[in-house]
N, C-alpha and C. Protein backbone atom coordinates (compact mmCIF):
# COMPACT_ATOMS: atom_id res chain seq x y z
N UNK A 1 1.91 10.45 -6.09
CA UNK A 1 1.53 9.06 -5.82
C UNK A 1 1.72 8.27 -7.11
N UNK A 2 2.11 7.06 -6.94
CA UNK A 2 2.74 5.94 -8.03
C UNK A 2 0.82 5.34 -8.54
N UNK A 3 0.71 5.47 -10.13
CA UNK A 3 -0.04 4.36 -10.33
C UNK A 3 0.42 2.51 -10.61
N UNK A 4 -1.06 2.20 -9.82
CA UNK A 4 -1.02 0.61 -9.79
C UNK A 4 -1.75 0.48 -9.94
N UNK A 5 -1.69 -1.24 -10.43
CA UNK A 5 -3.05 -1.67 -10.78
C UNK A 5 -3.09 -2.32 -9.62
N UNK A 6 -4.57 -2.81 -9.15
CA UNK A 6 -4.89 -3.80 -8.12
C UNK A 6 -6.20 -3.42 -7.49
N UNK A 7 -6.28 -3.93 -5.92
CA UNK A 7 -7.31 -4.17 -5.28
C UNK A 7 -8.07 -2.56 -4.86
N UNK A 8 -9.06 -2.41 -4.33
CA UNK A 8 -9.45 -1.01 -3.70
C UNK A 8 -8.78 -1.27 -2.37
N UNK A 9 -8.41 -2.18 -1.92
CA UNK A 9 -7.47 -2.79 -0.52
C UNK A 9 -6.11 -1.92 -1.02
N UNK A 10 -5.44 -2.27 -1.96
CA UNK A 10 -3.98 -1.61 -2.23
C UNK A 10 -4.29 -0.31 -2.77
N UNK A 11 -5.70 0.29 -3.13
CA UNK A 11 -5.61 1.86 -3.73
C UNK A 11 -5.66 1.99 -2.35
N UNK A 12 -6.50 1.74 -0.99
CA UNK A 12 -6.22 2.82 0.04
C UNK A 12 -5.13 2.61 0.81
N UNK A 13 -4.31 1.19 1.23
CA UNK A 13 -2.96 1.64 1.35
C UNK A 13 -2.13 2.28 0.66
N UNK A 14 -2.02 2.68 -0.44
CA UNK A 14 -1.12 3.38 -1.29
C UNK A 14 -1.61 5.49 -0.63
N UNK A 15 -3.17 5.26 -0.83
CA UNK A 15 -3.38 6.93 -0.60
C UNK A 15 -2.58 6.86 1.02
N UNK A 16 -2.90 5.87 1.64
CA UNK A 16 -2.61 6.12 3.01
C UNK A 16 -1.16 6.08 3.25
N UNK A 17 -0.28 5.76 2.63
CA UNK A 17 0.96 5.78 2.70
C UNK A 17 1.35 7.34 2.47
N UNK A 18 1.06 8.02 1.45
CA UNK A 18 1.04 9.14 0.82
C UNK A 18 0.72 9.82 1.86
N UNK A 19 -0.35 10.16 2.29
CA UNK A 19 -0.94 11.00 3.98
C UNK A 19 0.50 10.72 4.78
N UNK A 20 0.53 9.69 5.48
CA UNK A 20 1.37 9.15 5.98
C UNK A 20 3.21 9.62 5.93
N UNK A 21 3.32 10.20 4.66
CA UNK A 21 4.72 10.53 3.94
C UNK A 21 3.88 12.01 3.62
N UNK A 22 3.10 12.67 3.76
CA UNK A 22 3.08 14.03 3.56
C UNK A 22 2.72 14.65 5.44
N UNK A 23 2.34 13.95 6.14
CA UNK A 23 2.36 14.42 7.22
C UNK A 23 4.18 14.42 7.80
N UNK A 24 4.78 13.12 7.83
CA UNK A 24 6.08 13.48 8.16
C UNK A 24 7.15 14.67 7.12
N UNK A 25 6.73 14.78 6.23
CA UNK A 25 7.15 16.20 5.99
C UNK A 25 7.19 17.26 6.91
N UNK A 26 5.58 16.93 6.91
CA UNK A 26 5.11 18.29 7.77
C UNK A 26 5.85 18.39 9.21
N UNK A 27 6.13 17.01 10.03
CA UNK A 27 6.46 17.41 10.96
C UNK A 27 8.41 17.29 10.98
N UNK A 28 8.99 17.13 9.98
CA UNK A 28 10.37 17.27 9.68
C UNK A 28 11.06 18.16 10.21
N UNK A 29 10.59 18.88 10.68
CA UNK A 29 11.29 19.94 11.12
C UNK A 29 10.88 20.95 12.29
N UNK A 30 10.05 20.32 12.63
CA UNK A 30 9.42 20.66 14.04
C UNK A 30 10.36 20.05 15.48
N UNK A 31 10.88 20.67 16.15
CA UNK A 31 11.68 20.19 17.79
C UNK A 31 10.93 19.82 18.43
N UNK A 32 11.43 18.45 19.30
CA UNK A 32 10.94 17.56 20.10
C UNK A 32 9.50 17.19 19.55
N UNK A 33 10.04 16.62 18.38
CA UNK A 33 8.60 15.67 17.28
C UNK A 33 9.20 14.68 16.97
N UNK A 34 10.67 13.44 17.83
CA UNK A 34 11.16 12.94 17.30
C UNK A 34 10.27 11.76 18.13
N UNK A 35 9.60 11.44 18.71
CA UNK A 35 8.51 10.43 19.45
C UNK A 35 7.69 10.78 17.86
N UNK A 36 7.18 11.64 17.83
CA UNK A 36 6.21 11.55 16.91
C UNK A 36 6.62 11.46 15.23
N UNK A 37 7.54 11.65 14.93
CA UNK A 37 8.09 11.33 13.68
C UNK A 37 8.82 9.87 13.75
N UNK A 38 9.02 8.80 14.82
CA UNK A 38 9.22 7.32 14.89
C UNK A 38 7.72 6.79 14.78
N UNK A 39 7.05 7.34 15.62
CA UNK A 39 5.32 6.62 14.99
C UNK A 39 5.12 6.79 13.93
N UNK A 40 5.21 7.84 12.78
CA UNK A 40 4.95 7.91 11.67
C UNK A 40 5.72 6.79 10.81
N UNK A 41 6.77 7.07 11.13
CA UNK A 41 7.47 5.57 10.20
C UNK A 41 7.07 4.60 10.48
N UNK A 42 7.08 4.29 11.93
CA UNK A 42 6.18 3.03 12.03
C UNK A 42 5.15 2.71 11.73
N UNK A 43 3.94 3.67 11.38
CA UNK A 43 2.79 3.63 11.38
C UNK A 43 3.03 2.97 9.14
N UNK A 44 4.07 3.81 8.54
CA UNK A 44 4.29 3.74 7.36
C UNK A 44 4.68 2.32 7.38
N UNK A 45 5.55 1.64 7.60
CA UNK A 45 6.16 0.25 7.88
C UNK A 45 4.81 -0.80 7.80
N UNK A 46 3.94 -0.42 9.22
CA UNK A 46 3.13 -1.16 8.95
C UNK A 46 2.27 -1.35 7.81
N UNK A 47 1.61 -0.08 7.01
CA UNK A 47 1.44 -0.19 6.20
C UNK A 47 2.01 -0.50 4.81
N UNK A 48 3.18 -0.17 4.58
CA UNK A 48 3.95 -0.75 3.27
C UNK A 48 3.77 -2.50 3.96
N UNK A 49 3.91 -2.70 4.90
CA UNK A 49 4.19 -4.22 5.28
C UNK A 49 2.65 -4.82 4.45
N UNK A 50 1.32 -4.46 4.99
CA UNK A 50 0.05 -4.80 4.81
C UNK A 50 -0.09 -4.75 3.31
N UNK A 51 0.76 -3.50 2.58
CA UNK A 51 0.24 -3.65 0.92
C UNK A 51 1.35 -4.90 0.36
N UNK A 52 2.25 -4.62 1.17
CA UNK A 52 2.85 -6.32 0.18
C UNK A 52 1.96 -7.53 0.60
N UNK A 53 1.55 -7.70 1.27
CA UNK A 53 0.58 -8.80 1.80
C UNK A 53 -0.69 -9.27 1.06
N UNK A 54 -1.31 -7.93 0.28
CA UNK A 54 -2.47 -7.19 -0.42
C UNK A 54 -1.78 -8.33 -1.74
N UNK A 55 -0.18 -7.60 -1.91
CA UNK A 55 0.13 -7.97 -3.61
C UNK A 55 0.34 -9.10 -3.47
N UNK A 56 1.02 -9.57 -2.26
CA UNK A 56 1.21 -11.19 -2.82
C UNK A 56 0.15 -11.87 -2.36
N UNK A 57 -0.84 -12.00 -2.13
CA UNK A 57 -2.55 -12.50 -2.07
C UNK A 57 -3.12 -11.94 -3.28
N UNK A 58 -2.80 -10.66 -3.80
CA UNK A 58 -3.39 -10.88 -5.50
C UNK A 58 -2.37 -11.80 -6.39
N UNK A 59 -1.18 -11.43 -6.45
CA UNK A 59 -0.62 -13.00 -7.32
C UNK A 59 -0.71 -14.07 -6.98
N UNK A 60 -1.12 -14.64 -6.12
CA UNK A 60 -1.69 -15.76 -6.18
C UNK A 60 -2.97 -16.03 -6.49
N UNK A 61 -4.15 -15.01 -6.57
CA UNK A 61 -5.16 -15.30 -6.71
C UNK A 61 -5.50 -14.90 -7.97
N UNK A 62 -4.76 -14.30 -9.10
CA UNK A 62 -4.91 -14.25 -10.41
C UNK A 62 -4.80 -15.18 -11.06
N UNK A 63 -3.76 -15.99 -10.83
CA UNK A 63 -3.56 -17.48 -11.84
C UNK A 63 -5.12 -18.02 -11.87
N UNK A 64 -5.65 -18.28 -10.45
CA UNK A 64 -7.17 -18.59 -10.10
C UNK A 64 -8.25 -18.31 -11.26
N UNK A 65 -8.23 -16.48 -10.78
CA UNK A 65 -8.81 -16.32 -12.04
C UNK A 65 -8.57 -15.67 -13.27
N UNK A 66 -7.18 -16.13 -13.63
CA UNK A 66 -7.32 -16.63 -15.37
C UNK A 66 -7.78 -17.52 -15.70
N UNK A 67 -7.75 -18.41 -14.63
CA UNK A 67 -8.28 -20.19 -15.33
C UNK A 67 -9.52 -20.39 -15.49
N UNK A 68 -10.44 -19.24 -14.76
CA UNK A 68 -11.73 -19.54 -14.60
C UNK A 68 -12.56 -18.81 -16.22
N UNK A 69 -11.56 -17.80 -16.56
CA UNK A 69 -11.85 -16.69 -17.64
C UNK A 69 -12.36 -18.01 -18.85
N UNK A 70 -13.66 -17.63 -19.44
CA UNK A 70 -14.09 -18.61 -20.85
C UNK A 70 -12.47 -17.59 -21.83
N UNK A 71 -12.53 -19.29 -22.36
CA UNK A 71 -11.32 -19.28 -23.33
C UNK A 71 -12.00 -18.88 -25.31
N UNK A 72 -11.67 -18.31 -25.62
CA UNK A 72 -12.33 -18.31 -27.32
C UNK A 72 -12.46 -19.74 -27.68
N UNK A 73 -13.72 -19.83 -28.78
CA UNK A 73 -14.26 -21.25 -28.88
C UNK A 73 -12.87 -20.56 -30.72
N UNK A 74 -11.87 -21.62 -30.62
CA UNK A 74 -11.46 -21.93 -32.09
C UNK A 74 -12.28 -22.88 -33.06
């Protein structure tokens, strides 16, 4: 699994992607699992879809709060 920084929202899509990509391993090579190895991608899709959603709702909401961060008194 890749480290990132971000939300506890994007740490459990990321573990869940991982489950997600270690179960279709598992079923890689199993006959007549090809219904069930298209849900898995899909099920992955949706989720990679939901963590970009995660990241681009945190870049926008960082500028936010940097601005709010006290600045050093010079």
């Amino acid at each position: 699994m890749s480290v990132e920084m971000g939300s506890a929202t994007c740490l459990h899509l990321i573990e869940s992607k991982s489950h997600i990509e270690a179960a279709m391993v598992g079923v890689a090579h199993l006959e007549d699992a090809e219904s069930l190895r298209h849900q898995l991608r899909c099920i992955h899709r949706q989720l990679e879809g939901m963590h970009e959603m995660e990241r681009i709702q945190a870049a926008t909401r960082r500028p936010v709060v940097e601005a709010l961060k006290p600045r050093p008194i010079r």
